[in-house]
N, C-alpha and C. Protein backbone atom coordinates (compact mmCIF):
# COMPACT_ATOMS: atom_id res chain seq x y z
N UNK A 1 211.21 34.65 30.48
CA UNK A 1 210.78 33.45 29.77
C UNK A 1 211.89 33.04 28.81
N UNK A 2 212.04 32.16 28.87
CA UNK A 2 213.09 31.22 27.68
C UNK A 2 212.68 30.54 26.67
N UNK A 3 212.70 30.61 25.14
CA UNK A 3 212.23 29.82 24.37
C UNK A 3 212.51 28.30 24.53
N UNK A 4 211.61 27.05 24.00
CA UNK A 4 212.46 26.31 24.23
C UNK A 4 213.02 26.03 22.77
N UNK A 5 214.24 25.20 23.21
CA UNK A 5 214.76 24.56 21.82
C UNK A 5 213.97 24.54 20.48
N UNK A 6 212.92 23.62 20.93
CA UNK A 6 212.33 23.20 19.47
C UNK A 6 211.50 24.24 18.65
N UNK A 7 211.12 25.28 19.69
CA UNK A 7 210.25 26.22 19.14
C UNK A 7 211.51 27.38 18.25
N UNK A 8 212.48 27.52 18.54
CA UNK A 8 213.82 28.29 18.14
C UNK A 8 213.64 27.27 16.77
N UNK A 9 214.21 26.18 16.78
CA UNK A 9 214.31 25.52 15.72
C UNK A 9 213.29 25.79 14.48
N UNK A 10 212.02 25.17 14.87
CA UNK A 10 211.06 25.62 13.91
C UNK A 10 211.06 26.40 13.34
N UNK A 11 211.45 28.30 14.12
CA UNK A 11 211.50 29.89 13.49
C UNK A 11 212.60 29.79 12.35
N UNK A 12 213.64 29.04 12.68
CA UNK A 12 214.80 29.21 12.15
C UNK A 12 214.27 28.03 10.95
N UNK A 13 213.95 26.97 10.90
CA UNK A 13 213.01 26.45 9.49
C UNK A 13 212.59 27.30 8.97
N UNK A 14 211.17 28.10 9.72
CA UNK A 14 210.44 28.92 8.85
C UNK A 14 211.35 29.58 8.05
N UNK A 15 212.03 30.39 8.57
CA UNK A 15 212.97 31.48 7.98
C UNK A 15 213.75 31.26 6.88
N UNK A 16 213.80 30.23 6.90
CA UNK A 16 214.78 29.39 6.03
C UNK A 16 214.24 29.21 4.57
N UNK A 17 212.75 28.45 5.34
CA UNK A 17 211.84 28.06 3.70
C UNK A 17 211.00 29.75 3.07
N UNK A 18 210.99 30.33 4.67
CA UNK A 18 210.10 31.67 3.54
C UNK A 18 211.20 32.24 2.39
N UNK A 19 212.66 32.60 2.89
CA UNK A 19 213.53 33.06 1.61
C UNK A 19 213.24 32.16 0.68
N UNK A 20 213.33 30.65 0.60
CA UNK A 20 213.30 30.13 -0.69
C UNK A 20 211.89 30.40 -1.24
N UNK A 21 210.72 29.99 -0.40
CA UNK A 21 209.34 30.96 -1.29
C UNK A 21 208.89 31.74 -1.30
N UNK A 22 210.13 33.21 -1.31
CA UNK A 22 209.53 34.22 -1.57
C UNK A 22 210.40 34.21 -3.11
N UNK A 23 211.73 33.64 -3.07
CA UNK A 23 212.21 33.42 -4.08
C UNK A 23 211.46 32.94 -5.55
N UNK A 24 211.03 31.60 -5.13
CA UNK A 24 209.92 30.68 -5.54
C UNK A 24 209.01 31.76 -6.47
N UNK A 25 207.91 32.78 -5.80
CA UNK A 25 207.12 33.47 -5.61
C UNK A 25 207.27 34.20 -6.87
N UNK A 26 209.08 35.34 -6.30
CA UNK A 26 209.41 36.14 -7.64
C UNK A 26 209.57 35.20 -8.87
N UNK A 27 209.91 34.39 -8.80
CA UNK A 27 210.12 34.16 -10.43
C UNK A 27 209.25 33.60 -10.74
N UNK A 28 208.04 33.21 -10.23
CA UNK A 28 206.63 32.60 -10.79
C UNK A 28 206.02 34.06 -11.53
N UNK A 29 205.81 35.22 -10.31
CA UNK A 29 205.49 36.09 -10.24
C UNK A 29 206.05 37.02 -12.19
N UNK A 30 207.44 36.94 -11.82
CA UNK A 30 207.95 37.41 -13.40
C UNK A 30 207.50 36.72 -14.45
N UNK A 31 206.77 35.20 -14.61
CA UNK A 31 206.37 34.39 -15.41
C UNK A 31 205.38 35.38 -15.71
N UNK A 32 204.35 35.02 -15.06
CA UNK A 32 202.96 35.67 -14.32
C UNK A 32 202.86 37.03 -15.46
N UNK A 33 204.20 37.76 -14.68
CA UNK A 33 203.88 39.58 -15.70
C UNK A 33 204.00 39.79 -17.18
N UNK A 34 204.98 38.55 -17.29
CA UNK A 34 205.17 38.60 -19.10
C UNK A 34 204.36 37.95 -19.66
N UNK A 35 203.47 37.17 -18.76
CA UNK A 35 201.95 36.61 -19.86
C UNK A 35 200.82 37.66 -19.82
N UNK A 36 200.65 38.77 -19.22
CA UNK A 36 199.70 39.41 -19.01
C UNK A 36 199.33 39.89 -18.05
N UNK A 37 200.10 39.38 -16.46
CA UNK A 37 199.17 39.70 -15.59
C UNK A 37 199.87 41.12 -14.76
N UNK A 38 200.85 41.52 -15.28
CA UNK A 38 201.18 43.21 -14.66
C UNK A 38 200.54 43.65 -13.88
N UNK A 39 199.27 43.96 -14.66
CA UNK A 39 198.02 44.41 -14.05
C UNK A 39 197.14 43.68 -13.00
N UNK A 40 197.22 42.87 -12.64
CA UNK A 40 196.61 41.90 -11.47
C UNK A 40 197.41 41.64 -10.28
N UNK A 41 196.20 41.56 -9.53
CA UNK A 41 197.28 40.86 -8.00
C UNK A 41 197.42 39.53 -8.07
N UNK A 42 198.45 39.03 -8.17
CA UNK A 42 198.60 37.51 -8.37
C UNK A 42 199.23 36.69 -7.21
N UNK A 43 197.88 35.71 -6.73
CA UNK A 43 198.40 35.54 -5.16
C UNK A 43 198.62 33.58 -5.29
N UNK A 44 198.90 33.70 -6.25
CA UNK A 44 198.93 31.81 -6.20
C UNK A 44 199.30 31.39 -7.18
N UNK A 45 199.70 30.04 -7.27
CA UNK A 45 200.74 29.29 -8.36
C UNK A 45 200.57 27.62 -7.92
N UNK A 46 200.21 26.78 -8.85
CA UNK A 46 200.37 25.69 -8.51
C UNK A 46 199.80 24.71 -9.78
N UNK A 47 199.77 23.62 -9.77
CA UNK A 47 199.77 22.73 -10.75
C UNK A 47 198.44 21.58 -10.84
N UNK A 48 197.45 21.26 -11.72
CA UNK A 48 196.16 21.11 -11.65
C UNK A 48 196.05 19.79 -13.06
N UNK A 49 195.34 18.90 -12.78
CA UNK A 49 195.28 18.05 -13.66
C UNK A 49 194.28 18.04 -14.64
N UNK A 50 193.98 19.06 -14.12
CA UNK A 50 192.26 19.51 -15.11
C UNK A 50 192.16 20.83 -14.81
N UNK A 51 192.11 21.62 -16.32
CA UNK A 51 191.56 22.64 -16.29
C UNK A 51 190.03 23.14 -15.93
N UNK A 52 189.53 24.69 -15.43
CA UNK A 52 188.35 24.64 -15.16
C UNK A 52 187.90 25.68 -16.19
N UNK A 53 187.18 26.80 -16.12
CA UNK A 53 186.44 27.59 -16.67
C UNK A 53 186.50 27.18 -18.46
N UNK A 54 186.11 28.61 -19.03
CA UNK A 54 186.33 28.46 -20.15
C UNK A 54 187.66 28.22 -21.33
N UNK A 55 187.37 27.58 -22.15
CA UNK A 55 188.86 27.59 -23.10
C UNK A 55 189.11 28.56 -23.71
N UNK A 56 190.37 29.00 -23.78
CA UNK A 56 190.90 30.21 -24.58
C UNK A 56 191.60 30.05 -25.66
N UNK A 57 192.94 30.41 -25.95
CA UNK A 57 193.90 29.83 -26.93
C UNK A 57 195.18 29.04 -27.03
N UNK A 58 195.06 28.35 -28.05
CA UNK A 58 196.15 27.22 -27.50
C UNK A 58 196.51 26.92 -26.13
N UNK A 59 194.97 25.99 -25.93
CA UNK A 59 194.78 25.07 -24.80
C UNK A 59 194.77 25.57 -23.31
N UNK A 60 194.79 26.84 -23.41
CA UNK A 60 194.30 27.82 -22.04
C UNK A 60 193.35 27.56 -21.80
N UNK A 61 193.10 27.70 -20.31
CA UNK A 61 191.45 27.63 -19.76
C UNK A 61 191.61 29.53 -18.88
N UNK A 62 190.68 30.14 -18.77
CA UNK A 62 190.21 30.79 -17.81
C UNK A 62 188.76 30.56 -16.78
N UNK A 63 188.86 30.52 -15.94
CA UNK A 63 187.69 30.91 -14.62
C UNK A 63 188.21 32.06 -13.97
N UNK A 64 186.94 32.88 -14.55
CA UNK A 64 187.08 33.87 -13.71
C UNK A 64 185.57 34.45 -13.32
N UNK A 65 185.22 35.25 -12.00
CA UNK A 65 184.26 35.32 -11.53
C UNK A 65 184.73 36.44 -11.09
N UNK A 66 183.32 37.66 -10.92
CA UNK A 66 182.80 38.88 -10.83
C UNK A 66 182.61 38.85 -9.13
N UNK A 67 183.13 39.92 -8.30
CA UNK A 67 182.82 40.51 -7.24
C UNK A 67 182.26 41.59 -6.72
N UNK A 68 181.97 42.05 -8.27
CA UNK A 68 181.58 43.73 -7.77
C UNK A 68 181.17 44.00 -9.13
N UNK A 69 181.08 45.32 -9.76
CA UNK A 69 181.44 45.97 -11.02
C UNK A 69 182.49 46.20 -11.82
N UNK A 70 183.51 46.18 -10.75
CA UNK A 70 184.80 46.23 -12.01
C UNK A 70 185.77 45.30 -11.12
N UNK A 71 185.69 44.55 -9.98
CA UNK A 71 186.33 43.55 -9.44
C UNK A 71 186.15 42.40 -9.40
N UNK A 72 187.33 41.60 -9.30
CA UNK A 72 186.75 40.02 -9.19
C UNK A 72 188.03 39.27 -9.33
N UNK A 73 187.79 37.61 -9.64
CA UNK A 73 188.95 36.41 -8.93
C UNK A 73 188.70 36.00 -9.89
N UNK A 74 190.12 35.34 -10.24
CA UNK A 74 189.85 33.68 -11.48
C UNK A 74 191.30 33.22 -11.21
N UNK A 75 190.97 32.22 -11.94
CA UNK A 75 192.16 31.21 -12.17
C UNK A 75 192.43 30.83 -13.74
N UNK A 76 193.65 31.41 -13.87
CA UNK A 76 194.42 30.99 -15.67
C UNK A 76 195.06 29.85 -15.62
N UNK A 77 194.61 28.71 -17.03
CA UNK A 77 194.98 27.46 -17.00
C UNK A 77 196.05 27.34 -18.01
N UNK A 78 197.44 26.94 -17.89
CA UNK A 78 198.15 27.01 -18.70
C UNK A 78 198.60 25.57 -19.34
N UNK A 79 198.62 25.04 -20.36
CA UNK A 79 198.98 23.88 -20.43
C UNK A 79 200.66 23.80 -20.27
N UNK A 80 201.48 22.38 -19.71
CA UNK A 80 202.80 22.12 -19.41
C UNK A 80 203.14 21.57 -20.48
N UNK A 81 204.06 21.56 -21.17
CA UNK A 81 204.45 21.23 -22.34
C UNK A 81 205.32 19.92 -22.06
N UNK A 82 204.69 18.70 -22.63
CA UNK A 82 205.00 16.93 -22.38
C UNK A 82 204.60 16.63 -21.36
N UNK A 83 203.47 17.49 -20.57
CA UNK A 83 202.40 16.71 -19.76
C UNK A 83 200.76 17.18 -20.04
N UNK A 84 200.22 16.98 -19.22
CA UNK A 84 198.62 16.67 -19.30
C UNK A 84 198.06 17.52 -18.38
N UNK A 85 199.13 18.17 -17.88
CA UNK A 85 199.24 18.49 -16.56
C UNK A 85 198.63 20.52 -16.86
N UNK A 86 198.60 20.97 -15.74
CA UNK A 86 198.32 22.66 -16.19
C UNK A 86 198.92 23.59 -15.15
N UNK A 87 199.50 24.39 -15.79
CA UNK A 87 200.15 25.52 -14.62
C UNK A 87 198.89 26.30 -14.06
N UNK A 88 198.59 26.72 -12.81
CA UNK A 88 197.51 27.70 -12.70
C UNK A 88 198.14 28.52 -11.80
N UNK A 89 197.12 29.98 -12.48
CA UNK A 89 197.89 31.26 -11.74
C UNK A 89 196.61 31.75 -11.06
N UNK A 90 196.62 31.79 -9.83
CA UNK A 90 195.26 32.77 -9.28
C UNK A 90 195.67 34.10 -9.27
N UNK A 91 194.37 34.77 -9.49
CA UNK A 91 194.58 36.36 -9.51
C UNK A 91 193.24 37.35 -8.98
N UNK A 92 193.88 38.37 -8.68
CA UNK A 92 192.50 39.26 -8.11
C UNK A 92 192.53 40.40 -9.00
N UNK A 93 191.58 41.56 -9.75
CA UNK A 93 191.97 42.23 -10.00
C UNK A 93 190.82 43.80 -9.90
């Protein structure tokens, strides 16, 4: 069997964009550990125009929700500094 062209092409995209977001990833990821989250699995990063759960300090939000007894998911709301805008970090822990 022979690949064709375009399907070669695509792998060689993928390959291309996963180095830059795994790159991406680590240095969100190093953000991520020096605010607190060391201790968590932190599987997401992205940007939200509204915070959800509860407010924390200086303009943090947390949602976080229970899966078990000592497990569970949320999302940390970070405010962007000269926007309106919010960093959010998902996490499992």
């Amino acid at each position: 069997m022979k690949v064709p062209k375009e399907i070669a092409s695509k792998a060689e995209r993928y390959e291309d964009q996963k180095k830059e977001i795994d790159k991406l990833y680590e240095d969100l990821e190093e953000f991520a550990n020096e605010h607190g989250f060391e201790d968590f699995w932190v599987n997401g990063f992205g940007v939200s125009q509204e915070p959800e759960g509860e407010e924390q300090s200086d303009g943090e939000y947390c949602d976080q929700w229970m899966r078990g007894e000592d497990s569970g998911d949320g999302i940390y709301y970070y405010p962007i500094e000269g926007s309106t805008q919010y960093l959010w970090i998902a996490y499992s822990f």
